[in-house]
C-alpha atoms as a PDB file:
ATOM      1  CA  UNK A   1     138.149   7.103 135.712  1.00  0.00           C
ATOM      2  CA  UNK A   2     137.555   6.257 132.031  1.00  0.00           C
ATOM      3  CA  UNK A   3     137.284   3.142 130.842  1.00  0.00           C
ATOM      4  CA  UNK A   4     138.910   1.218 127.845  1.00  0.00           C
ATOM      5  CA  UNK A   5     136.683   2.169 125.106  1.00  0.00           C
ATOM      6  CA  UNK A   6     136.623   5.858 126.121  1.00  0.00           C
ATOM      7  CA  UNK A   7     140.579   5.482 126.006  1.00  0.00           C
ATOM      8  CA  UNK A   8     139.913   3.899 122.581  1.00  0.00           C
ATOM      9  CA  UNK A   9     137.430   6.748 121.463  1.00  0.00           C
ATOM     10  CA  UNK A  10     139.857   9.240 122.503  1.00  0.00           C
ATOM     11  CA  UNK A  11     142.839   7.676 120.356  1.00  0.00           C
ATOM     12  CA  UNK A  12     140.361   7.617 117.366  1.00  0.00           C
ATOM     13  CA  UNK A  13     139.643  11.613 117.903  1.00  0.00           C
ATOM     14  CA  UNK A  14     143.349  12.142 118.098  1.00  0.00           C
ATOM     15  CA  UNK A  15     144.012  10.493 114.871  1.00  0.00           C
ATOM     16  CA  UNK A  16     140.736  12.419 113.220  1.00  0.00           C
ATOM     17  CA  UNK A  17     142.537  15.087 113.973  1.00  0.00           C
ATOM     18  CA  UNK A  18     145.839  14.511 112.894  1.00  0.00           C
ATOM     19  CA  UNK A  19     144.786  13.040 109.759  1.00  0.00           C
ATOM     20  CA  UNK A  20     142.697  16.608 109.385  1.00  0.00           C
ATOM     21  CA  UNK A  21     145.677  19.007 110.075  1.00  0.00           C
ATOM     22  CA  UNK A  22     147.850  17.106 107.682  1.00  0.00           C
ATOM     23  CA  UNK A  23     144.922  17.183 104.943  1.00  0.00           C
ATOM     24  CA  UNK A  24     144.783  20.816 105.460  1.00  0.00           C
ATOM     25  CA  UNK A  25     148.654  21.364 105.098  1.00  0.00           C
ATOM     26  CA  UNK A  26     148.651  19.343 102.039  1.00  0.00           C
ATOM     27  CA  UNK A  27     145.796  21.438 100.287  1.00  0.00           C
ATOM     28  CA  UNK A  28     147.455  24.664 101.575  1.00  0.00           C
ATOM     29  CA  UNK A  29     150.761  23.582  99.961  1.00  0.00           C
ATOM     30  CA  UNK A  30     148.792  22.275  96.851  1.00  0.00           C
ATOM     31  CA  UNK A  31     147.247  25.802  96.745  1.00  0.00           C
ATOM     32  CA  UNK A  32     150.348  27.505  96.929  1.00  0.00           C
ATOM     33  CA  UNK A  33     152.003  25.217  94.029  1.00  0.00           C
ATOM     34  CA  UNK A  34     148.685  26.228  92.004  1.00  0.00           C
ATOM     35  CA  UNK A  35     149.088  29.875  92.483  1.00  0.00           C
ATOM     36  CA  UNK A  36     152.692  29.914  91.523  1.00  0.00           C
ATOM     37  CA  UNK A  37     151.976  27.612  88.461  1.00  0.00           C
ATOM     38  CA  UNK A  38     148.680  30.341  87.796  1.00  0.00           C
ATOM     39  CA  UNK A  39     151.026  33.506  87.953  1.00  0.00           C
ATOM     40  CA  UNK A  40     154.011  31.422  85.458  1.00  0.00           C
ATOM     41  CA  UNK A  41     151.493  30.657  82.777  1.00  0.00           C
ATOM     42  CA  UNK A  42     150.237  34.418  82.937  1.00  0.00           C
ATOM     43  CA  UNK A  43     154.083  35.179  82.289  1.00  0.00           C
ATOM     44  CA  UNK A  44     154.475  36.349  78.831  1.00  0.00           C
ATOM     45  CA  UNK A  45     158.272  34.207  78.715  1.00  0.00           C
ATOM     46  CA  UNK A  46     159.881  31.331  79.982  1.00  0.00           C
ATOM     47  CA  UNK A  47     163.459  30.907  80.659  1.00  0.00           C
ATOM     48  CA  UNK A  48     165.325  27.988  78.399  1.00  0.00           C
ATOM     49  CA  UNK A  49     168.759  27.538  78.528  1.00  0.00           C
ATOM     50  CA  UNK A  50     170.220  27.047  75.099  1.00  0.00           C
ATOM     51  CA  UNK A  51     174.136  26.779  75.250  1.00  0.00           C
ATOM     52  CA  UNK A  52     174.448  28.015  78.277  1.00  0.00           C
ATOM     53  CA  UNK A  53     172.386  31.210  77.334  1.00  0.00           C
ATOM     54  CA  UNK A  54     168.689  32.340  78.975  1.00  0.00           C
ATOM     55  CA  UNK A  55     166.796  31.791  76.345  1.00  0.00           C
ATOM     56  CA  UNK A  56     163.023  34.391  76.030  1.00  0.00           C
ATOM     57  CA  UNK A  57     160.658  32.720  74.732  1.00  0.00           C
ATOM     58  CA  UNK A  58     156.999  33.594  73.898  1.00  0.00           C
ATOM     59  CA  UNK A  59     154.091  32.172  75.315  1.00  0.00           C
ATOM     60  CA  UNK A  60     151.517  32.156  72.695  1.00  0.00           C
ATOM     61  CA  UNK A  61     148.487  31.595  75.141  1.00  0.00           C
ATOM     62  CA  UNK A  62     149.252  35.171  76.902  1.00  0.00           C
ATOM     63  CA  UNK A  63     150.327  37.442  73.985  1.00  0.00           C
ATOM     64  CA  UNK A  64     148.875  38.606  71.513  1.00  0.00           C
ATOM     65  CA  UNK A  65     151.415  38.508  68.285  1.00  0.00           C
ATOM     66  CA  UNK A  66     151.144  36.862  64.482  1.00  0.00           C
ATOM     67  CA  UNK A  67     153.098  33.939  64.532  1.00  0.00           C
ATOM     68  CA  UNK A  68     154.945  32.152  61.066  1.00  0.00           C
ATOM     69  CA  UNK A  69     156.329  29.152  60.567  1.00  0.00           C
ATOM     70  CA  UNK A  70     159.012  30.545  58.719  1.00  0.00           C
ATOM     71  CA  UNK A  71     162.661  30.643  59.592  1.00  0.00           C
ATOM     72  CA  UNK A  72     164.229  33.421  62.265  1.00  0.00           C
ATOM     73  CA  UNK A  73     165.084  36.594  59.809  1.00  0.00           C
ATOM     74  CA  UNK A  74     167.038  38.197  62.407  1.00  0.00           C
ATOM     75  CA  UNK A  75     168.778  35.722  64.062  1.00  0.00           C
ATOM     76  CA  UNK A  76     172.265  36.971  62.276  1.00  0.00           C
ATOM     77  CA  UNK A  77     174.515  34.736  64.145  1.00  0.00           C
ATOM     78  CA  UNK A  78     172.307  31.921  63.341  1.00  0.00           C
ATOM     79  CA  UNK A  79     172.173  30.196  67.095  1.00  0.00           C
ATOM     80  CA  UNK A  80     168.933  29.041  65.938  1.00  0.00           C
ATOM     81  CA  UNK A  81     166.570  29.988  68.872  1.00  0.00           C
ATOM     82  CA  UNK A  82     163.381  27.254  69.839  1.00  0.00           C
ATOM     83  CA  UNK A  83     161.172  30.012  70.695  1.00  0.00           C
ATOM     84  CA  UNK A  84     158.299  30.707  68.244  1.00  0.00           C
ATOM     85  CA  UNK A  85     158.714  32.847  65.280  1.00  0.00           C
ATOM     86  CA  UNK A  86     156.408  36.478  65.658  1.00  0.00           C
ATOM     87  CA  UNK A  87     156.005  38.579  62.641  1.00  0.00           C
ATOM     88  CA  UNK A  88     157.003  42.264  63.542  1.00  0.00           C
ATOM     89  CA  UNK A  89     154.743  45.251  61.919  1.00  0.00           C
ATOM     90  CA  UNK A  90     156.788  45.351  58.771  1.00  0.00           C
ATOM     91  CA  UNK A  91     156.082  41.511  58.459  1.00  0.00           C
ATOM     92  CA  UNK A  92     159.721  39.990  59.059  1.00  0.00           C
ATOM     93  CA  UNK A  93     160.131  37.797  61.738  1.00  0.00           C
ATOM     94  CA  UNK A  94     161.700  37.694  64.919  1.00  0.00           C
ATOM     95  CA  UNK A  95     162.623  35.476  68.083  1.00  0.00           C
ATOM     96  CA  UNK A  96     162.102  37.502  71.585  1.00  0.00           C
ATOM     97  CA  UNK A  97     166.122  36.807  71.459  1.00  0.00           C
ATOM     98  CA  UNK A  98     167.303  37.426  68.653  1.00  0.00           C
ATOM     99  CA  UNK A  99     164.900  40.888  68.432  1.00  0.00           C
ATOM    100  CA  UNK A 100     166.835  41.975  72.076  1.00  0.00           C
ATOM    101  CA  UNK A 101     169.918  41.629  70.326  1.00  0.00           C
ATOM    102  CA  UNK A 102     169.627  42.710  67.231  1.00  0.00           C
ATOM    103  CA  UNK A 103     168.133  46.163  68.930  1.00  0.00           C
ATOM    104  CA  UNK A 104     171.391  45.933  71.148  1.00  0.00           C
ATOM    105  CA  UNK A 105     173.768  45.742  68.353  1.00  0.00           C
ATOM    106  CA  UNK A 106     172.259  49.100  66.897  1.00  0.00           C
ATOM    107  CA  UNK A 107     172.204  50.899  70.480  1.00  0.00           C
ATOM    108  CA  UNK A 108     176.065  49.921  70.443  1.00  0.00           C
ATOM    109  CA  UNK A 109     176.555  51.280  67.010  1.00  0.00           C
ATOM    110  CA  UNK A 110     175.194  54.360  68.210  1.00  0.00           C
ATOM    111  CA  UNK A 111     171.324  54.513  66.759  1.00  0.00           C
ATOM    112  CA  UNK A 112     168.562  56.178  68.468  1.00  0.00           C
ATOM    113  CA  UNK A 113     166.004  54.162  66.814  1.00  0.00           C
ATOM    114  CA  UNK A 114     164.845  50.538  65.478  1.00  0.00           C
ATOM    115  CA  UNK A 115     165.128  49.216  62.452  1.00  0.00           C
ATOM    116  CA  UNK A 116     164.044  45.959  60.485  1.00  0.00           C
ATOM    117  CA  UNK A 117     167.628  44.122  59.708  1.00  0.00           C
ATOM    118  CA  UNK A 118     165.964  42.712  56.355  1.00  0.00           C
ATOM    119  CA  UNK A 119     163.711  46.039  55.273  1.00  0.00           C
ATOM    120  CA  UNK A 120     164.877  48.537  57.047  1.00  0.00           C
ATOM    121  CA  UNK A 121     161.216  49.962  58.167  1.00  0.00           C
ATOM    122  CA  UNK A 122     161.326  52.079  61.805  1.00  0.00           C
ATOM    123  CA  UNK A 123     160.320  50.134  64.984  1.00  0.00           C
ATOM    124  CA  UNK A 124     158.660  51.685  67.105  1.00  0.00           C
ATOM    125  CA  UNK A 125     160.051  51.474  70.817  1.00  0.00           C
ATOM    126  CA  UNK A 126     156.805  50.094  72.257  1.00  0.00           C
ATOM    127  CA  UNK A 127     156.246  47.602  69.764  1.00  0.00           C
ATOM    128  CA  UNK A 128     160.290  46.045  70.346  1.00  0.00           C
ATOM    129  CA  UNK A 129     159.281  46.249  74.024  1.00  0.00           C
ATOM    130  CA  UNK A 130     156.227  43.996  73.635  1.00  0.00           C
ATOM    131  CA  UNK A 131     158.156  42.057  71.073  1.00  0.00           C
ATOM    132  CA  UNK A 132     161.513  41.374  72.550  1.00  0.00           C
ATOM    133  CA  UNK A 133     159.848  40.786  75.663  1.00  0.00           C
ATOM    134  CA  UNK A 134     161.923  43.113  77.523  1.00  0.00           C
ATOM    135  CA  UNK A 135     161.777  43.088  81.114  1.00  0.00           C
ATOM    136  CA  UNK A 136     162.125  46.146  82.930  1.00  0.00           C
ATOM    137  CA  UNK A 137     165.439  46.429  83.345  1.00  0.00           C
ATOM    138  CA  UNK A 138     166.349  45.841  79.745  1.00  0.00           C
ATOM    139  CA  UNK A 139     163.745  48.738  79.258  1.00  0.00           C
ATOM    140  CA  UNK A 140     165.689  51.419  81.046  1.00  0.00           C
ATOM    141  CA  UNK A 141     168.836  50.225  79.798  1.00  0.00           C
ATOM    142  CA  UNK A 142     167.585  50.869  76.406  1.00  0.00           C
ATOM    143  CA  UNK A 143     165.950  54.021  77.004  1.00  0.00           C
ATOM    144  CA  UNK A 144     169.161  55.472  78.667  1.00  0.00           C
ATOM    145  CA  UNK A 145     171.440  54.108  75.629  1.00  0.00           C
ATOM    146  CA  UNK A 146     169.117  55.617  73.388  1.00  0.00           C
ATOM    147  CA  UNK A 147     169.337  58.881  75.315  1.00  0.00           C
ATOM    148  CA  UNK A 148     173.386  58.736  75.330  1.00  0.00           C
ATOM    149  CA  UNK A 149     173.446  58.231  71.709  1.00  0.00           C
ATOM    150  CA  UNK A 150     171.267  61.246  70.782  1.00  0.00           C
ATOM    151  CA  UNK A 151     173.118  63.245  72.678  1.00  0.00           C
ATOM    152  CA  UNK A 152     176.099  62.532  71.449  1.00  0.00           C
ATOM    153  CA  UNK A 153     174.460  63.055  68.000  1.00  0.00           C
ATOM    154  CA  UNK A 154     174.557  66.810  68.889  1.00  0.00           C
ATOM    155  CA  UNK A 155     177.827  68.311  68.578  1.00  0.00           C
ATOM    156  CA  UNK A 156     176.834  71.130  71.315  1.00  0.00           C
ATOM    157  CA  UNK A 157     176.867  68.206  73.820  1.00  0.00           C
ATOM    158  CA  UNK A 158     179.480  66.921  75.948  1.00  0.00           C
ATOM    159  CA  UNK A 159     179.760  64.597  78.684  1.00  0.00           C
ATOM    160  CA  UNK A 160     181.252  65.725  82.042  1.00  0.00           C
ATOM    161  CA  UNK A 161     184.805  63.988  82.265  1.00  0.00           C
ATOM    162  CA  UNK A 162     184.339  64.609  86.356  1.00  0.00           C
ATOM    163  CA  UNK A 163     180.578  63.248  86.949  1.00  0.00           C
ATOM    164  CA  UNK A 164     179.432  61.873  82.955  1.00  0.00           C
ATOM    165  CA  UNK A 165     176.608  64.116  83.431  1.00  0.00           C
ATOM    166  CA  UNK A 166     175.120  65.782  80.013  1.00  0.00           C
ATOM    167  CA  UNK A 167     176.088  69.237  79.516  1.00  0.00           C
ATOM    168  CA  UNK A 168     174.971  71.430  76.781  1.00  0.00           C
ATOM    169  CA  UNK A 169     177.405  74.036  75.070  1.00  0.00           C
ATOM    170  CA  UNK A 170     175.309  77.423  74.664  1.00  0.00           C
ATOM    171  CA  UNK A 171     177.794  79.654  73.220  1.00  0.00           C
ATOM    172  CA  UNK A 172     179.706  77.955  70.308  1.00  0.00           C
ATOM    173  CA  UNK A 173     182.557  81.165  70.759  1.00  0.00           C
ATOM    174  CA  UNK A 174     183.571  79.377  73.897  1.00  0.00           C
ATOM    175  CA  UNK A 175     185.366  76.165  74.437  1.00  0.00           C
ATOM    176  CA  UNK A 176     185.080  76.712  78.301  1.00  0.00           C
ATOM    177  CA  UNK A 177     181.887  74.343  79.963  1.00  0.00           C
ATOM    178  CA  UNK A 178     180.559  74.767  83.528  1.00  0.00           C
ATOM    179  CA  UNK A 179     179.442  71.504  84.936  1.00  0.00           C
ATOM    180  CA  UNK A 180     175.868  72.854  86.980  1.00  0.00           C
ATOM    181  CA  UNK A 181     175.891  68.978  89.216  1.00  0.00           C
ATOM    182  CA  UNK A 182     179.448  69.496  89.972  1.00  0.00           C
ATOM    183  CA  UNK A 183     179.547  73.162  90.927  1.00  0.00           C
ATOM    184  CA  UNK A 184     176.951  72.083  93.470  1.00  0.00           C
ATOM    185  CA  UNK A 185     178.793  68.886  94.987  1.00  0.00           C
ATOM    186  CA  UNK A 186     182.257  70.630  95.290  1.00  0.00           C
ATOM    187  CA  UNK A 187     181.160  73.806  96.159  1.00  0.00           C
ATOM    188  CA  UNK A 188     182.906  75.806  93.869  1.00  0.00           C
ATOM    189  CA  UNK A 189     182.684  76.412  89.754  1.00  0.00           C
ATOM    190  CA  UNK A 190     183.723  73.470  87.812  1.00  0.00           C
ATOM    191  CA  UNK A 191     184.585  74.011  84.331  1.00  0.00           C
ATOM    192  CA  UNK A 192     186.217  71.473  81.570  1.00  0.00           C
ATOM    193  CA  UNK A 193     186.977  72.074  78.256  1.00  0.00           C
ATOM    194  CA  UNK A 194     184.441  71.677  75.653  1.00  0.00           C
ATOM    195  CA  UNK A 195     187.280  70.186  73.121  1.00  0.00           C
ATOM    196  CA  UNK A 196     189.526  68.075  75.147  1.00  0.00           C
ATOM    197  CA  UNK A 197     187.299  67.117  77.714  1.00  0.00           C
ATOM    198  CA  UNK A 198     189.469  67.883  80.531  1.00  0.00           C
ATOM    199  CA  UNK A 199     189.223  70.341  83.424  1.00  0.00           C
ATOM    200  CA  UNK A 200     190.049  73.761  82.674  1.00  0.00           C
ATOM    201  CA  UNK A 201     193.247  75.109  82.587  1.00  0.00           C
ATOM    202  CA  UNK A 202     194.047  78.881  81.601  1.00  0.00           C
ATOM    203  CA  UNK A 203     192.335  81.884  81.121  1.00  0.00           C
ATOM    204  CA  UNK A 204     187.947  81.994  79.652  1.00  0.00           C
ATOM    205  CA  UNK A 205     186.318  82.610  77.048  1.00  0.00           C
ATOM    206  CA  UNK A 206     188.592  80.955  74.551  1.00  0.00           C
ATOM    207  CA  UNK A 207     187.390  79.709  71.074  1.00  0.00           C
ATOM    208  CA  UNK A 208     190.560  77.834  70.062  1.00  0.00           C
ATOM    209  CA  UNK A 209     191.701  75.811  73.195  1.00  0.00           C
ATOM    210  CA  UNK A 210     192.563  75.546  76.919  1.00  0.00           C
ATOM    211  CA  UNK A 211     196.100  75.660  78.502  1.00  0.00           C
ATOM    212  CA  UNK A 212     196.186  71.990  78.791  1.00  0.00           C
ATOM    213  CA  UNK A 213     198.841  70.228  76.851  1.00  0.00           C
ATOM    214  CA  UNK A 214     197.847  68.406  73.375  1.00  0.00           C
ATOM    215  CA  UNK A 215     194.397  70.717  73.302  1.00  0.00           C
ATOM    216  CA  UNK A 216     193.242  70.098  69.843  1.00  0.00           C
ATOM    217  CA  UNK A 217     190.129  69.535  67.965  1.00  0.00           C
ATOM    218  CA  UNK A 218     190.382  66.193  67.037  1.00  0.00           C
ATOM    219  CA  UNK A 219     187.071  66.897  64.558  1.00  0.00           C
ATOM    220  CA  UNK A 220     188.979  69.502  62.593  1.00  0.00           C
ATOM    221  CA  UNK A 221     192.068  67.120  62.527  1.00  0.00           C
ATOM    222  CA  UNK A 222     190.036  64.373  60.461  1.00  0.00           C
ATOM    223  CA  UNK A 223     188.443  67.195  58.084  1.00  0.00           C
ATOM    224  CA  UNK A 224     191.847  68.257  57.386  1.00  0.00           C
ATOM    225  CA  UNK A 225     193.452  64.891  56.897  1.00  0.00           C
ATOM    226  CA  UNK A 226     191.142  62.144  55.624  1.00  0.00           C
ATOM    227  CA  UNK A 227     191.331  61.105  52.243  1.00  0.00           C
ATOM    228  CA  UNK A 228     189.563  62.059  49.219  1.00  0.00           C
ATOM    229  CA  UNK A 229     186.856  59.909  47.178  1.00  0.00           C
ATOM    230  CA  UNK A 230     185.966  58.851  44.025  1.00  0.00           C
ATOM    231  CA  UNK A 231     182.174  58.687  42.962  1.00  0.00           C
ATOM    232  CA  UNK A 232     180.880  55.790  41.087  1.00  0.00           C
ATOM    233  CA  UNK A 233     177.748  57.308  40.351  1.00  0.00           C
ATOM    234  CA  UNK A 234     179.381  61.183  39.517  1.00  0.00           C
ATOM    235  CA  UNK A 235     182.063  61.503  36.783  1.00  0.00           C
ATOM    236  CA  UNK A 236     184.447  64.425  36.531  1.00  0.00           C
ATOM    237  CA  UNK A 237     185.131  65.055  39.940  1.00  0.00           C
ATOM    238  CA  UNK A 238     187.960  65.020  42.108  1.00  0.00           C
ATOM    239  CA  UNK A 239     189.464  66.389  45.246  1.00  0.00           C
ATOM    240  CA  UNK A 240     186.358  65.743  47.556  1.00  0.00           C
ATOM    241  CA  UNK A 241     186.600  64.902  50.790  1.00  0.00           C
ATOM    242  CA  UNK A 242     185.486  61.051  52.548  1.00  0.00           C
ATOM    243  CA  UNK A 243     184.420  63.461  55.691  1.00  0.00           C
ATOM    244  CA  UNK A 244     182.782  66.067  55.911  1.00  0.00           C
ATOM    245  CA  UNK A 245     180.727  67.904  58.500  1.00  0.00           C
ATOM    246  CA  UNK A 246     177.248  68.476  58.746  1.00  0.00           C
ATOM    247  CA  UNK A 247     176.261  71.815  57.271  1.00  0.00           C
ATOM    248  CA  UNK A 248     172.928  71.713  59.430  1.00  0.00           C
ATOM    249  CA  UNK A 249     174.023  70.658  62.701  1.00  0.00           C
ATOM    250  CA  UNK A 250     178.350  70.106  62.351  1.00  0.00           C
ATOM    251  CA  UNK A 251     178.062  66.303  62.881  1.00  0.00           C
ATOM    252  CA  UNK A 252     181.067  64.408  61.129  1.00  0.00           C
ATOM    253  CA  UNK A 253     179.795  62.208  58.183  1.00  0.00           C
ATOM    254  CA  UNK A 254     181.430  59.632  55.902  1.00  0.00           C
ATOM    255  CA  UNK A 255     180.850  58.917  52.771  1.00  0.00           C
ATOM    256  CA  UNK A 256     182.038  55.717  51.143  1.00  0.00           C
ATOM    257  CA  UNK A 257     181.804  56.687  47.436  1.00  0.00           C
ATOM    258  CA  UNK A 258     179.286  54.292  46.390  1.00  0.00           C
ATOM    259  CA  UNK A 259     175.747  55.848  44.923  1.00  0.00           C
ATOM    260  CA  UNK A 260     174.516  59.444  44.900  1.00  0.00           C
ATOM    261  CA  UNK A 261     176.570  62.396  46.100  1.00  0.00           C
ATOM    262  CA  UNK A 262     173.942  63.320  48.572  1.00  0.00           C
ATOM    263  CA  UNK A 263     173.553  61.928  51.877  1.00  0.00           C
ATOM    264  CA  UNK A 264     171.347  61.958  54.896  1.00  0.00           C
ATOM    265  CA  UNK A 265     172.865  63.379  58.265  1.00  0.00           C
ATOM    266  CA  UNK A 266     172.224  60.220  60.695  1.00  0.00           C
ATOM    267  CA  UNK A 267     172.149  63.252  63.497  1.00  0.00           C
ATOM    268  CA  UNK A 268     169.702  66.186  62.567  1.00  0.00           C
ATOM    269  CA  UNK A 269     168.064  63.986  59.664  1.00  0.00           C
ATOM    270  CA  UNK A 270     168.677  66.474  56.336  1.00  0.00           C
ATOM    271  CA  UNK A 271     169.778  65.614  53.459  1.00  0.00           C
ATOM    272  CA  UNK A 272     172.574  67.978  52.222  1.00  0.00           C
ATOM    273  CA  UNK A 273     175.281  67.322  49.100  1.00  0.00           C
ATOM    274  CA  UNK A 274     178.408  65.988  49.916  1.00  0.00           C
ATOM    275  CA  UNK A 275     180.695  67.850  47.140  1.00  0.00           C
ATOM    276  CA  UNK A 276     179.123  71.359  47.461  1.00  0.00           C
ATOM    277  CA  UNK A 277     177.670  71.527  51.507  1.00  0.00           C
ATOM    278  CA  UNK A 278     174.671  72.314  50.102  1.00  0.00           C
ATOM    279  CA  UNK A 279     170.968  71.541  50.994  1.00  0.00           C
ATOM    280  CA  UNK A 280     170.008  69.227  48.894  1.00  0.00           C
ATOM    281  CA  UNK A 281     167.250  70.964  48.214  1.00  0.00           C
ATOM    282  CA  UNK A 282     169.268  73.458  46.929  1.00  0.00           C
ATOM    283  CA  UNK A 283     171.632  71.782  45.282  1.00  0.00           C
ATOM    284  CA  UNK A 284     169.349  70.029  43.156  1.00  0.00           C
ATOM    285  CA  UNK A 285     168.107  73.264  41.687  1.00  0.00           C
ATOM    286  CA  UNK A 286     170.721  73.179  39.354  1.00  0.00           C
ATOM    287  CA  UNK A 287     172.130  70.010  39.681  1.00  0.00           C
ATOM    288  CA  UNK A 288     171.149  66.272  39.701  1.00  0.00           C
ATOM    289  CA  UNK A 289     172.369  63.488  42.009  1.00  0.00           C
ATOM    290  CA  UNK A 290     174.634  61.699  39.509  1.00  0.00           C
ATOM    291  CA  UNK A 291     175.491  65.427  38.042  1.00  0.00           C
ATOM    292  CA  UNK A 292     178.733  67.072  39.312  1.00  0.00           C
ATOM    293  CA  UNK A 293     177.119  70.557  41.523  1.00  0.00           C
ATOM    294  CA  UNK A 294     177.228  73.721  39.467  1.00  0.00           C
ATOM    295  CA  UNK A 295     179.246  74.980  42.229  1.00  0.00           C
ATOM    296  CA  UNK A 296     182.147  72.816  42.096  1.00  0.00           C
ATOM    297  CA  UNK A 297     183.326  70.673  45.254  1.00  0.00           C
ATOM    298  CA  UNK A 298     182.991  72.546  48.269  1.00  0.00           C
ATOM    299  CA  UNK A 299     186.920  73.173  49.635  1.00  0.00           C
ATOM    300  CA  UNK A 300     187.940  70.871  53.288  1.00  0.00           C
ATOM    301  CA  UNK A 301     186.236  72.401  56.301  1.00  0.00           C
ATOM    302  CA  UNK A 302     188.292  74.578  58.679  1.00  0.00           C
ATOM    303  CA  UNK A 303     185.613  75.060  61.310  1.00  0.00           C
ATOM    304  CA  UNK A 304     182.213  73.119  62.321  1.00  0.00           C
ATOM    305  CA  UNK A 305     179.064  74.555  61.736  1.00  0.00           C
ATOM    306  CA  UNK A 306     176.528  75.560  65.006  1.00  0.00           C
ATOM    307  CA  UNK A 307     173.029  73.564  64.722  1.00  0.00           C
ATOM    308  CA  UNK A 308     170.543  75.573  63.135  1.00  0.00           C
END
């Protein structure tokens, strides 16, 4: 039988101890709270919301960048973003925002590169990566946009109308396209039409279309119908066409009249002349690029040329 100051010494040990676990859970908690707040200030962004939009925004402790206290040069739709302004290679500056959408509005006008909005100097990928503070999702949706729009820089590409997958046209003499995923998955050959884009109807090989109705090559349409141009920078010549195809690779080009006649294929990268299809190269051998071509202007286009 204990007596009253045992019963007293054993409520004192019960508090020790409850005053001990609940020190304990507090510091474990508190550690917790300081290892989240350790791993957020080793992010390289921060979330703000700005108008209802996630803001990036850098965090000039963790990465490495030259920073300006000039004004956003690529913030086009001037939202006016708080983050810090980072100077990219070619010296311009950008906001981790307004870089990841600038670089989107070029993947949706079809580029396969990056390029400065104010200089036009070449990004390279890695650097609007680090930059734009892309996570990794943003990363393969770039990479894969990129990847769509070169191939459908090459004119020998199509895109499967049954699965989307990339298929690559080996014989230019035929319009008719096996699909390799699709053959697998239905167990059978499945062809589409290189032109129309539809499955195959009719008879194969055919160069000039399949059996299905309103087959037409919609390429050869425009080279055949668009308008002519006038030069500013060429006198004396008429009758040239605004499109034309690429002489190196077939890709459809436009040309808006203004400066030189030659131009540089945005799909195979060489420079050929607009009025006489010729290399530039050798076009300038006896011409100039304010001089009309020794040639003459090169008559519309009835077929696309094969990449070289």
């Amino acid at each position: 039988m204990c007596d009253a100051d045992d019963d007293d010494d054993d409520d004192d040990d019960d508090v020790c101890v409850s005053v001990c676990v609940s020190v304990c859970l507090c510091l474990l908690r508190l550690k917790v709270k300081v290892k989240q707040l350790s791993l957020n200030l080793k992010m390289e962004c921060k979330l703000r919301t700005q108008g209802g939009e996630a803001e990036k925004i850098y965090n000039s402790k963790e990465i490495l960048v030259d920073f300006t206290d000039g004004e956003d040069e690529h913030d086009f739709l001037c939202v006016g973003y708080s983050s810090r302004r980072a100077l990219m290679s070619c010296g311009h500056s950008v906001t981790p925002q307004s870089l990841t959408n600038w670089c989107q509005r070029q993947l949706d006008q079809g580029s396969i590169s990056f390029v400065c909005g104010v200089c036009d100097a070449e990004w390279s990928f890695e650097d609007v990566c680090k930059m734009a503070l892309l996570s990794d999702e943003e990363k393969d949706r770039f990479e894969q946009e990129m990847f769509r729009n070169k191939a459908d820089k090459d004119p020998n590409n199509a895109w499967c109308p049954s699965c989307s997958s990339l298929v690559i046209r080996t014989d230019p003499e035929n319009l008719c396209m096996k699909c390799p995923r699709c053959s697998v998955e239905k167990e059978r050959d499945y062809t589409f039409c290189f032109q129309c884009l539809r499955e195959w109807k009719g008879p194969a090989p055919r160069s000039d279309r399949c059996d299905n109705d309103g087959c037409v090559n919609q390429a050869l349409v425009i080279l055949k119908t668009c308008p002519n141009i006038e030069f500013s920078y060429v006198r004396d010549v008429s009758n040239c066409p605004s499109v034309r195809a690429c002489p190196s690779c077939g890709l459809l080009v436009q040309h808006s009249g203004k400066q030189c006649k030659n131009i540089m294929c945005p799909g195979c990268r060489v420079e050929f002349c607009f009025m006489c299809l010729k290399i530039s190269t050798e076009c300038l051998k006896t011409s100039d690029y304010s001089m009309p071509c020794s040639s003459g202007v090169a008559p519309r286009q009835t077929s696309l040329p094969v990449r070289r």
